[in-house]
PDB file of N, CA and C in Angstrom:
ATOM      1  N   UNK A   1      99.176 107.109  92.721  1.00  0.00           N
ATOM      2  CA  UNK A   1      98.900 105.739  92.358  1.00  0.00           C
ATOM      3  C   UNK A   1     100.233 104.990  92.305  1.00  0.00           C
ATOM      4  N   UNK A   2     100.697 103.896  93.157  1.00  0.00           N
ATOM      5  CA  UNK A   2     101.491 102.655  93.025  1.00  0.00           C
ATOM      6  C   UNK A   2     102.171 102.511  91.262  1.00  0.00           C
ATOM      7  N   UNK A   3     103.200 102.617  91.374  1.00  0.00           N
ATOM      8  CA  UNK A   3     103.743 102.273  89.925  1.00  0.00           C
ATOM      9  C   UNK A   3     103.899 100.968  89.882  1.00  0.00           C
ATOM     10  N   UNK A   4     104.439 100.534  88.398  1.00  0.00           N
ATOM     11  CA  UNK A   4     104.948  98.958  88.026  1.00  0.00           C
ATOM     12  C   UNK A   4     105.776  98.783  88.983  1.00  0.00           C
ATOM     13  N   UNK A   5     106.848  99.702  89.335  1.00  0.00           N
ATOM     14  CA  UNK A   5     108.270  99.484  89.927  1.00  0.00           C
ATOM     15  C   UNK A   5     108.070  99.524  91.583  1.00  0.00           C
ATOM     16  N   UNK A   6     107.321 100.046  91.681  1.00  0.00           N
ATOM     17  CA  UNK A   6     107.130 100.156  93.581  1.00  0.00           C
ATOM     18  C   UNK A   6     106.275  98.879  93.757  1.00  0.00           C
ATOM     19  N   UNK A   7     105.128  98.353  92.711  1.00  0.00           N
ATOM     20  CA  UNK A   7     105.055  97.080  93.133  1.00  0.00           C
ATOM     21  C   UNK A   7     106.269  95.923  92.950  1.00  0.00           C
ATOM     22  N   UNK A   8     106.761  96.376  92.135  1.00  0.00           N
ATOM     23  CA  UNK A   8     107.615  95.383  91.970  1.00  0.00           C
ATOM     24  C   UNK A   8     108.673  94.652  93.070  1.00  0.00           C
ATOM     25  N   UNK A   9     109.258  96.041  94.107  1.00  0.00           N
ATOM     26  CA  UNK A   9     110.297  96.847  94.820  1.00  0.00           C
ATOM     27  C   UNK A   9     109.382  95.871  96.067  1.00  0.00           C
ATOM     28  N   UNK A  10     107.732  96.231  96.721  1.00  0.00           N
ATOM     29  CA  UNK A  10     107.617  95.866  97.147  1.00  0.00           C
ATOM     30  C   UNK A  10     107.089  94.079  97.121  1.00  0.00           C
ATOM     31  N   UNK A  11     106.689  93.733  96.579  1.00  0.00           N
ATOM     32  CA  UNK A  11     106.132  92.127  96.210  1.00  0.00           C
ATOM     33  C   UNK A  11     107.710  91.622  95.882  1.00  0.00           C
ATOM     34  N   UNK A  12     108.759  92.046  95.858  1.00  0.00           N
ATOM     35  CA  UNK A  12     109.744  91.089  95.549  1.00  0.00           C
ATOM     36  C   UNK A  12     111.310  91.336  96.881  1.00  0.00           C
ATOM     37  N   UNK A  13     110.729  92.806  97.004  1.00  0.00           N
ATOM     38  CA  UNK A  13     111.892  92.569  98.577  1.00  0.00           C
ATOM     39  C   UNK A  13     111.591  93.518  99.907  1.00  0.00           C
ATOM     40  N   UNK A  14     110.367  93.770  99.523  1.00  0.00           N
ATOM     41  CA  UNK A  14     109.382  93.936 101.289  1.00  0.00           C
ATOM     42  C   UNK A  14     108.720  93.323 101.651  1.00  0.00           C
ATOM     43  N   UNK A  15     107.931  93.012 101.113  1.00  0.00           N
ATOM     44  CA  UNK A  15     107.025  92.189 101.695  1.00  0.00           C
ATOM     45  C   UNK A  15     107.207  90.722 102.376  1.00  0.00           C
ATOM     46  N   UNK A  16     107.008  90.788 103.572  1.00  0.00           N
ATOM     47  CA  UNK A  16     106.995  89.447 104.160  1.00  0.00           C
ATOM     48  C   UNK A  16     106.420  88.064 104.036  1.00  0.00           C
ATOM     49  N   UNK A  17     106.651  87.285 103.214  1.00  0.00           N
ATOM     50  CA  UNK A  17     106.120  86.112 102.974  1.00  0.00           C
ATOM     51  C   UNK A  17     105.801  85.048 103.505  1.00  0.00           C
ATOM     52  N   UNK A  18     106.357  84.886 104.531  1.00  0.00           N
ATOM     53  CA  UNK A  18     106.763  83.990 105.442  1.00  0.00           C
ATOM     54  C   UNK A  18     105.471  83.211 106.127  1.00  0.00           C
ATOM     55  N   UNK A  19     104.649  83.988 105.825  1.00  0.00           N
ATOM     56  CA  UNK A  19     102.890  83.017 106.166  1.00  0.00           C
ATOM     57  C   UNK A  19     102.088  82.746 104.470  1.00  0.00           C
ATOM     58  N   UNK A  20     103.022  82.889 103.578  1.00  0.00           N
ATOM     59  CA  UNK A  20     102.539  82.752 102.068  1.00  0.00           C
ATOM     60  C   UNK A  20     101.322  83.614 102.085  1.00  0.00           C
ATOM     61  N   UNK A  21     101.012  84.654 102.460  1.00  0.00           N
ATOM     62  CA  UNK A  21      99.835  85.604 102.543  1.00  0.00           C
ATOM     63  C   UNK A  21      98.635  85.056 103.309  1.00  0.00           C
ATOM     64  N   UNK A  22      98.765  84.528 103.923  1.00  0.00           N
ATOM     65  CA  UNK A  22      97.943  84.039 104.892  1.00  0.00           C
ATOM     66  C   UNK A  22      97.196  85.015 105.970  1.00  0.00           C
ATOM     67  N   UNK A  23      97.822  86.064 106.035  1.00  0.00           N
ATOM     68  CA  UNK A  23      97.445  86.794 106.960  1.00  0.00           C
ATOM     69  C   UNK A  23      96.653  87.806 106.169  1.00  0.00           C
ATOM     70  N   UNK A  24      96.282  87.773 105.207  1.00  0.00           N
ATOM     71  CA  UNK A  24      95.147  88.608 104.276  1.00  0.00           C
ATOM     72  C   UNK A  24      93.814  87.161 104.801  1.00  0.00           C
ATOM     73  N   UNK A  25      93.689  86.552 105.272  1.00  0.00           N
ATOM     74  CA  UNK A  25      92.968  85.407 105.793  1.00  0.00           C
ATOM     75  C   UNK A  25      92.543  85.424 106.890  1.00  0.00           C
ATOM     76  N   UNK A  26      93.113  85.725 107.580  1.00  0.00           N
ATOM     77  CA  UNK A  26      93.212  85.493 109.117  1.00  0.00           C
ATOM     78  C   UNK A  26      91.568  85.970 109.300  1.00  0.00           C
ATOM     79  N   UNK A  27      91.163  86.646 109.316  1.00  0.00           N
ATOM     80  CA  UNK A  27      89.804  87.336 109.794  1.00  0.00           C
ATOM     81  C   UNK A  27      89.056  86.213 109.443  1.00  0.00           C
ATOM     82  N   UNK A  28      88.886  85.518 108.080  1.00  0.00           N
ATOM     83  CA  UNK A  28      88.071  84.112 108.163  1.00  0.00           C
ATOM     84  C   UNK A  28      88.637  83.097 108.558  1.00  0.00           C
ATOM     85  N   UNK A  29      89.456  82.959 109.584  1.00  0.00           N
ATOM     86  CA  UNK A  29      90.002  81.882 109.707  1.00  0.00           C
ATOM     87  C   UNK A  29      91.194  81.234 108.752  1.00  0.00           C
ATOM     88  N   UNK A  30      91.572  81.354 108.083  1.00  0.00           N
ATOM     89  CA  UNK A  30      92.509  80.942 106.965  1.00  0.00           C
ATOM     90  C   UNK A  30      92.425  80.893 105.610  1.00  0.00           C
ATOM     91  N   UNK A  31      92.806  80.600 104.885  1.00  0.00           N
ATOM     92  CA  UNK A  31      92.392  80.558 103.378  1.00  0.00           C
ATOM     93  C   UNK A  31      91.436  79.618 103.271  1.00  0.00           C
ATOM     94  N   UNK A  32      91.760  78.267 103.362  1.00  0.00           N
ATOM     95  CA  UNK A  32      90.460  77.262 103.430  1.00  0.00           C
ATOM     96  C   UNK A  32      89.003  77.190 103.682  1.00  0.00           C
ATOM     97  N   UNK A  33      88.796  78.372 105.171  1.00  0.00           N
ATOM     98  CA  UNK A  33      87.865  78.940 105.484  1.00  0.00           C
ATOM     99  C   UNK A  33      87.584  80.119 104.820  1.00  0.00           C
ATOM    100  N   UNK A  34      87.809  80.829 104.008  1.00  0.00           N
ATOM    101  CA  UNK A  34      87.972  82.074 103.104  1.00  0.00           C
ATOM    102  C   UNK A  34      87.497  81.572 102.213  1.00  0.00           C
ATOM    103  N   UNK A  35      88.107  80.149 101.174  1.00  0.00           N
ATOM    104  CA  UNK A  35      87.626  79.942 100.167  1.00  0.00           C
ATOM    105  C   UNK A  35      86.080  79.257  99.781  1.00  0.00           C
ATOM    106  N   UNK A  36      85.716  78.886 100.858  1.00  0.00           N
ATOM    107  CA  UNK A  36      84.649  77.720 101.204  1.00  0.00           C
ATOM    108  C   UNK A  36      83.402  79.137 101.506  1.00  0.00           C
ATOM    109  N   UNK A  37      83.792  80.208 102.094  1.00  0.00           N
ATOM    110  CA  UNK A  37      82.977  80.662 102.716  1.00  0.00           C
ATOM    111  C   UNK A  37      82.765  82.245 102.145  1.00  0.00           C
ATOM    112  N   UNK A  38      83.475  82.501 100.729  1.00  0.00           N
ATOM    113  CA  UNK A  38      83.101  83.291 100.359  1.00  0.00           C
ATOM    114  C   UNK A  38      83.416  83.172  98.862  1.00  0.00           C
ATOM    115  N   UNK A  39      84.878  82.827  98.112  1.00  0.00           N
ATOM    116  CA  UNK A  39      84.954  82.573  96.582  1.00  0.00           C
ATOM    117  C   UNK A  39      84.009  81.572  95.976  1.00  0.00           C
ATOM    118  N   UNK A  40      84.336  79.860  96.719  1.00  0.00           N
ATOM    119  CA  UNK A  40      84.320  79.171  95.971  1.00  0.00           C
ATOM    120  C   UNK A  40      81.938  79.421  95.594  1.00  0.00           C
ATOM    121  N   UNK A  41      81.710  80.059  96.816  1.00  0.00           N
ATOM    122  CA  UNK A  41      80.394  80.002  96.492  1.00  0.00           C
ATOM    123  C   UNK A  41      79.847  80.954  94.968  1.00  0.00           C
ATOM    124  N   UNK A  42      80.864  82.295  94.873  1.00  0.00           N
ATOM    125  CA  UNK A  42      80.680  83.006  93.553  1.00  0.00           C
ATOM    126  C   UNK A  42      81.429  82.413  92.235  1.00  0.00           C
ATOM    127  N   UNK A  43      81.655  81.394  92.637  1.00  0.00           N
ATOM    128  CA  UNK A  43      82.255  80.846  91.135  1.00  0.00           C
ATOM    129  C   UNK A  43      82.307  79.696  91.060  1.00  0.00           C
ATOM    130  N   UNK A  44      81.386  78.663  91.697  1.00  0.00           N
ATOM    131  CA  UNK A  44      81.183  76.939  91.648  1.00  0.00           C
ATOM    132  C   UNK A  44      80.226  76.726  90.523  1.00  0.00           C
ATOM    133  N   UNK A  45      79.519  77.589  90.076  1.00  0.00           N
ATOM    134  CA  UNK A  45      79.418  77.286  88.559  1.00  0.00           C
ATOM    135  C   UNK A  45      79.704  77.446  87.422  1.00  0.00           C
ATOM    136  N   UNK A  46      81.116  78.369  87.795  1.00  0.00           N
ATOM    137  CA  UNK A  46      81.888  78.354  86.721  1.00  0.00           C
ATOM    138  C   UNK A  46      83.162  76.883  86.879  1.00  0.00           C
ATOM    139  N   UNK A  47      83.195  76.282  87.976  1.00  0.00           N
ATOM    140  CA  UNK A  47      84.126  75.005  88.032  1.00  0.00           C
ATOM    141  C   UNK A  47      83.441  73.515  87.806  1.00  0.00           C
ATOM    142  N   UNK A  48      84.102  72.818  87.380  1.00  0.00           N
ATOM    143  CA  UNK A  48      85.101  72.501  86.836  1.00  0.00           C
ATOM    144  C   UNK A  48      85.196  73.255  85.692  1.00  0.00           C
ATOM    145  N   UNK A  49      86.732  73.793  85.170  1.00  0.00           N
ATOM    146  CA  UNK A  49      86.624  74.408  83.684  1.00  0.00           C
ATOM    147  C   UNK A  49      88.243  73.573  83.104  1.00  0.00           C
ATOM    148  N   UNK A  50      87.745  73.762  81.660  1.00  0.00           N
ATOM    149  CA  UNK A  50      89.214  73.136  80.894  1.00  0.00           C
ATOM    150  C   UNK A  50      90.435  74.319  81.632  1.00  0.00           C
ATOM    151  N   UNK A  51      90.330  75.113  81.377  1.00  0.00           N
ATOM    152  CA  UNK A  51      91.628  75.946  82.135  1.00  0.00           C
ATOM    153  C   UNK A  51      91.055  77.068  82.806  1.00  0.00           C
ATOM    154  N   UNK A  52      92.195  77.909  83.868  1.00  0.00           N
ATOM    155  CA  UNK A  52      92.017  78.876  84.338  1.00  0.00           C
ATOM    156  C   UNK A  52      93.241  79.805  84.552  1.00  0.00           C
ATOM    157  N   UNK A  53      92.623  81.201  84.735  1.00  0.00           N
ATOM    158  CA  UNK A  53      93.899  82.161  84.705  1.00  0.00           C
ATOM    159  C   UNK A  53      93.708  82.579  86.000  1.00  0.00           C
ATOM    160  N   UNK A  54      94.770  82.834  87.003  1.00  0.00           N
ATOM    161  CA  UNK A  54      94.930  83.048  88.247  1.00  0.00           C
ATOM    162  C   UNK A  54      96.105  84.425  88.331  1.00  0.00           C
ATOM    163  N   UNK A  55      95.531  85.561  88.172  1.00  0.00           N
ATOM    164  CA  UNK A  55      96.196  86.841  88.097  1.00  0.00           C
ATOM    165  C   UNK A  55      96.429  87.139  89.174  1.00  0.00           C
ATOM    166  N   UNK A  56      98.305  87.033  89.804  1.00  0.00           N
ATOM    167  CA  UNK A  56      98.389  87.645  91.465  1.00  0.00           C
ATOM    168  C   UNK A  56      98.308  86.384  92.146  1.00  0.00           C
ATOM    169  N   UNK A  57      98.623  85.416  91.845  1.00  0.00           N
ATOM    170  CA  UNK A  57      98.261  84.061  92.892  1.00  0.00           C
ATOM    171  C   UNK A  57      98.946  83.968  94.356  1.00  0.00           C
ATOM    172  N   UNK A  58     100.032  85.442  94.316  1.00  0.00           N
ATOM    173  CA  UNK A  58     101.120  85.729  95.105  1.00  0.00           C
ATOM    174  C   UNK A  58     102.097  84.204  95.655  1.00  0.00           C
ATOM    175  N   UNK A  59     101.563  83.289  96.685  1.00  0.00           N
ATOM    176  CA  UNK A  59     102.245  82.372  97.035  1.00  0.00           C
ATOM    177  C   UNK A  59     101.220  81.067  96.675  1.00  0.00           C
ATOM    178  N   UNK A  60     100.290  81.639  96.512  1.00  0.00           N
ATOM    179  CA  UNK A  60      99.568  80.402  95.871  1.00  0.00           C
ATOM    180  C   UNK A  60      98.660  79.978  96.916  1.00  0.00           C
ATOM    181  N   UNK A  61      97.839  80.266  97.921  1.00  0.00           N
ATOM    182  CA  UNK A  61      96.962  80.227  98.883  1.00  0.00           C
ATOM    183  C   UNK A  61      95.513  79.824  98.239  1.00  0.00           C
ATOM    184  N   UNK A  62      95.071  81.113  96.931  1.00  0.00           N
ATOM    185  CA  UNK A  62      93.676  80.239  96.305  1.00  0.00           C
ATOM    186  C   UNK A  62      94.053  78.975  95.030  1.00  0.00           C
ATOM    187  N   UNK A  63      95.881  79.128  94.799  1.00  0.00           N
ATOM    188  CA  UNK A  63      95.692  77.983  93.842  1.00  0.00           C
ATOM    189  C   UNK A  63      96.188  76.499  94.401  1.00  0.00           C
ATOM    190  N   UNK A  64      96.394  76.708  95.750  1.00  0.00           N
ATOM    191  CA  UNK A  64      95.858  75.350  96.582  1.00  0.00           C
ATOM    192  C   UNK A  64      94.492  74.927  96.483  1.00  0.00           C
ATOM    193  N   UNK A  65      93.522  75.395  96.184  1.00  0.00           N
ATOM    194  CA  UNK A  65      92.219  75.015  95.217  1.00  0.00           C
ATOM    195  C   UNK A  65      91.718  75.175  94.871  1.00  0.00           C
ATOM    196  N   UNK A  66      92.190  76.243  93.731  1.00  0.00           N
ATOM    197  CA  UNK A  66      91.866  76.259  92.015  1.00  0.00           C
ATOM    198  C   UNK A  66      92.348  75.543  91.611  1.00  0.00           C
ATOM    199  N   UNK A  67      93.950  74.698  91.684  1.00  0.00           N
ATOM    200  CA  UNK A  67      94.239  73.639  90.781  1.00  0.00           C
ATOM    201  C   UNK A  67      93.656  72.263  90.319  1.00  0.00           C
ATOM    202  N   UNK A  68      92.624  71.998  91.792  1.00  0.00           N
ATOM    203  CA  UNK A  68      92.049  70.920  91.814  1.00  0.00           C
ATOM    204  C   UNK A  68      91.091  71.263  90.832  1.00  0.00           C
ATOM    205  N   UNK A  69      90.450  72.381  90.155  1.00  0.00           N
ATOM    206  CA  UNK A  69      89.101  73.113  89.133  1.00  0.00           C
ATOM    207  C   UNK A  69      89.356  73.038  87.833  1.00  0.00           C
ATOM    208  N   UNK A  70      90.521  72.236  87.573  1.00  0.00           N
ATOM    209  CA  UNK A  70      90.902  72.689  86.296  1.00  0.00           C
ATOM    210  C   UNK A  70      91.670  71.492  85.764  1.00  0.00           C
ATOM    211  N   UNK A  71      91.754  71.742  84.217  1.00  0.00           N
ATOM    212  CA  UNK A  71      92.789  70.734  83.450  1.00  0.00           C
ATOM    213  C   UNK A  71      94.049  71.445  83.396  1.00  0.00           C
ATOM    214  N   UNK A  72      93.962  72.619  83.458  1.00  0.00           N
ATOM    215  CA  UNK A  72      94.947  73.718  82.519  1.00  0.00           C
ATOM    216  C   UNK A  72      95.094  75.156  83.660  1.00  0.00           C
ATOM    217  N   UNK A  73      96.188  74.967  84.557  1.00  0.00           N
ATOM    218  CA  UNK A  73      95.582  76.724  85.071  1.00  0.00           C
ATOM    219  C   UNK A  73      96.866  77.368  84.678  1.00  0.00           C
ATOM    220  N   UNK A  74      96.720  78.385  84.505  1.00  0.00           N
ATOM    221  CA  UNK A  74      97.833  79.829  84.183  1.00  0.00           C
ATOM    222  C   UNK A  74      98.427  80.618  85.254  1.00  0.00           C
ATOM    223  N   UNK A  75      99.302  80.071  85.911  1.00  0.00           N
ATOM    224  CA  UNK A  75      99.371  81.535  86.783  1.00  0.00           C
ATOM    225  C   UNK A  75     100.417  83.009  86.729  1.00  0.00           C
ATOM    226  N   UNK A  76     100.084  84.288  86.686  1.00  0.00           N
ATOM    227  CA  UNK A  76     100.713  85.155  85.874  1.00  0.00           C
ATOM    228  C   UNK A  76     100.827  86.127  87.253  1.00  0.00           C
ATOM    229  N   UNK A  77     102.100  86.606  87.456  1.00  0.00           N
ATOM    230  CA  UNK A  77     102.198  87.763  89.228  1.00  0.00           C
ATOM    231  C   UNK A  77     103.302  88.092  88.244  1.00  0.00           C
ATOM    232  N   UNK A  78     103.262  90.096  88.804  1.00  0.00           N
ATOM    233  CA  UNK A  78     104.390  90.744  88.588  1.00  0.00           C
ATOM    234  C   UNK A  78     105.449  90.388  89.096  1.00  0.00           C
ATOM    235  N   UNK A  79     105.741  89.736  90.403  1.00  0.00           N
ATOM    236  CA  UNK A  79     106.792  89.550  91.404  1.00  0.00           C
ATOM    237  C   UNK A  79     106.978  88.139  90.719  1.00  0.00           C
ATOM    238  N   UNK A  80     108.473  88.166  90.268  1.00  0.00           N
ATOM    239  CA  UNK A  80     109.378  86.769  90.205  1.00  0.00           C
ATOM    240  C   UNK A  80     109.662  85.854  91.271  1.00  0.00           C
ATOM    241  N   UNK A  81     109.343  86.882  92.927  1.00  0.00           N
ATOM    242  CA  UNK A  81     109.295  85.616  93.535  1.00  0.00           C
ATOM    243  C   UNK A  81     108.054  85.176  93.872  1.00  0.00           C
ATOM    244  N   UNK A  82     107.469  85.616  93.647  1.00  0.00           N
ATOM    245  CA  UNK A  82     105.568  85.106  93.846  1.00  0.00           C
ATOM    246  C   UNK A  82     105.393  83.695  93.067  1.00  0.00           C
ATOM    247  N   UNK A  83     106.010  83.911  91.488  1.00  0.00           N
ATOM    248  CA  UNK A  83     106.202  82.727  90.356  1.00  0.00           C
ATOM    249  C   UNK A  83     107.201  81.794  90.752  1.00  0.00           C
ATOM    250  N   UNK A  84     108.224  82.170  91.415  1.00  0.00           N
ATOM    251  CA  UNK A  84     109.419  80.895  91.952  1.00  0.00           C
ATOM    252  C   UNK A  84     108.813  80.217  93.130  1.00  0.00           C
ATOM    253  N   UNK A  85     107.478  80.623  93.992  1.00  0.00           N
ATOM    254  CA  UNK A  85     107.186  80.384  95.081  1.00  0.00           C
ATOM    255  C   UNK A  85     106.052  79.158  95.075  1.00  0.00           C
ATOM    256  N   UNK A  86     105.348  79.343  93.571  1.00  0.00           N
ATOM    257  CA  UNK A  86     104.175  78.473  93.281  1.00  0.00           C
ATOM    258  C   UNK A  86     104.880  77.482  92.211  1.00  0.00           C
ATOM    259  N   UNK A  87     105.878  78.039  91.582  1.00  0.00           N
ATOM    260  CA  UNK A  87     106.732  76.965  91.526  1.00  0.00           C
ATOM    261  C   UNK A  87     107.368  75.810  91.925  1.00  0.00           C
ATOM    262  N   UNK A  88     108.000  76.141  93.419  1.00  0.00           N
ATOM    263  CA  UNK A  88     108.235  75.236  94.199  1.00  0.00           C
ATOM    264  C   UNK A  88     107.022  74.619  95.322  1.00  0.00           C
ATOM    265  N   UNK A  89     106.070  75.361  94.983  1.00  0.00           N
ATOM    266  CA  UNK A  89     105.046  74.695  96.276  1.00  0.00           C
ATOM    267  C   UNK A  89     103.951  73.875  94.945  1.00  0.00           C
ATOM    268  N   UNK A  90     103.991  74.221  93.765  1.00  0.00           N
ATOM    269  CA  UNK A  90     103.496  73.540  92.732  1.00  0.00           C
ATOM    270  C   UNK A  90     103.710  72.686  92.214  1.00  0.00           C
ATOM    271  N   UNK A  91     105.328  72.284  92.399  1.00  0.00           N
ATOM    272  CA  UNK A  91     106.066  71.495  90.915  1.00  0.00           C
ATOM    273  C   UNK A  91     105.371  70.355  90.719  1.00  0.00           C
ATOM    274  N   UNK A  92     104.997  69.786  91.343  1.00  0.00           N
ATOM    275  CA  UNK A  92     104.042  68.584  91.336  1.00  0.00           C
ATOM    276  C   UNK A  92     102.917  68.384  90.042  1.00  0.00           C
ATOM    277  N   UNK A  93     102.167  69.321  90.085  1.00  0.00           N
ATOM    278  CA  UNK A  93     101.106  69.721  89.208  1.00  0.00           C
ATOM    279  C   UNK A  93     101.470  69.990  88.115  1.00  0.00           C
ATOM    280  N   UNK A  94     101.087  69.205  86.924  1.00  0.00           N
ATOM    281  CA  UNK A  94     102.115  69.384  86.046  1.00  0.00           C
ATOM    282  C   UNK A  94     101.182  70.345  85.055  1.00  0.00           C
ATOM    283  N   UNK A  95      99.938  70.328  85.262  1.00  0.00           N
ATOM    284  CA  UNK A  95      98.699  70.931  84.310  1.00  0.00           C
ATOM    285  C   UNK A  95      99.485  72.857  85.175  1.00  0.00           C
ATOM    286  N   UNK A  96      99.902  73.241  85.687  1.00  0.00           N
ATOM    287  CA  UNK A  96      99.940  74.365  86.116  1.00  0.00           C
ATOM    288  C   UNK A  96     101.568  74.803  85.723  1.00  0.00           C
ATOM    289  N   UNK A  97     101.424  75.905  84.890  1.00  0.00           N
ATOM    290  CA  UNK A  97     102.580  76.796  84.059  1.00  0.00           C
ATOM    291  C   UNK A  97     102.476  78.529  84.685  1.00  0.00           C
TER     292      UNK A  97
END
């Protein structure tokens, strides 16, 4: 089983980012088409909510729209650069910590 540290090792200096995980997508067409066509249908009655927790958001692909679902979202990744990444593709959003 994957330790803390080998994820860590990998999500912060193997892994290729460079399509923001996009390519976990690709088979539906992209995230947009991913989210429309398989999340947002198991959890549109749980949205709109006062806040949400987004565990692993990696580059931030579903919290391009989960943020729009919420007053309040959380997002929490082992990898520091996963959090510096939705940081800078976030800063905007000020409801998102």
């Amino acid at each position: 089983m994957p330790t803390v540290e080998w994820n860590l090792r990998l999500w912060n200096s193997l892994y290729d980012w460079s399509d923001q995980g996009e390519k976990w997508s690709e088979w539906w067409g992209g995230s947009e088409a991913q989210w429309f066509g398989s999340i947002f249908p198991r959890i549109h009655s749980f949205i709109p909510a006062r806040s949400i927790l987004e565990i692993g958001p990696g580059h931030g692909r579903w919290t391009q729209m989960i943020k729009d679902c919420c007053e309040k979202l959380t997002l929490i990744d082992l990898s520091h650069n996963c959090i510096t990444a939705c940081q800078q593709r976030f800063h905007k959003a000020t409801h998102i910590t």
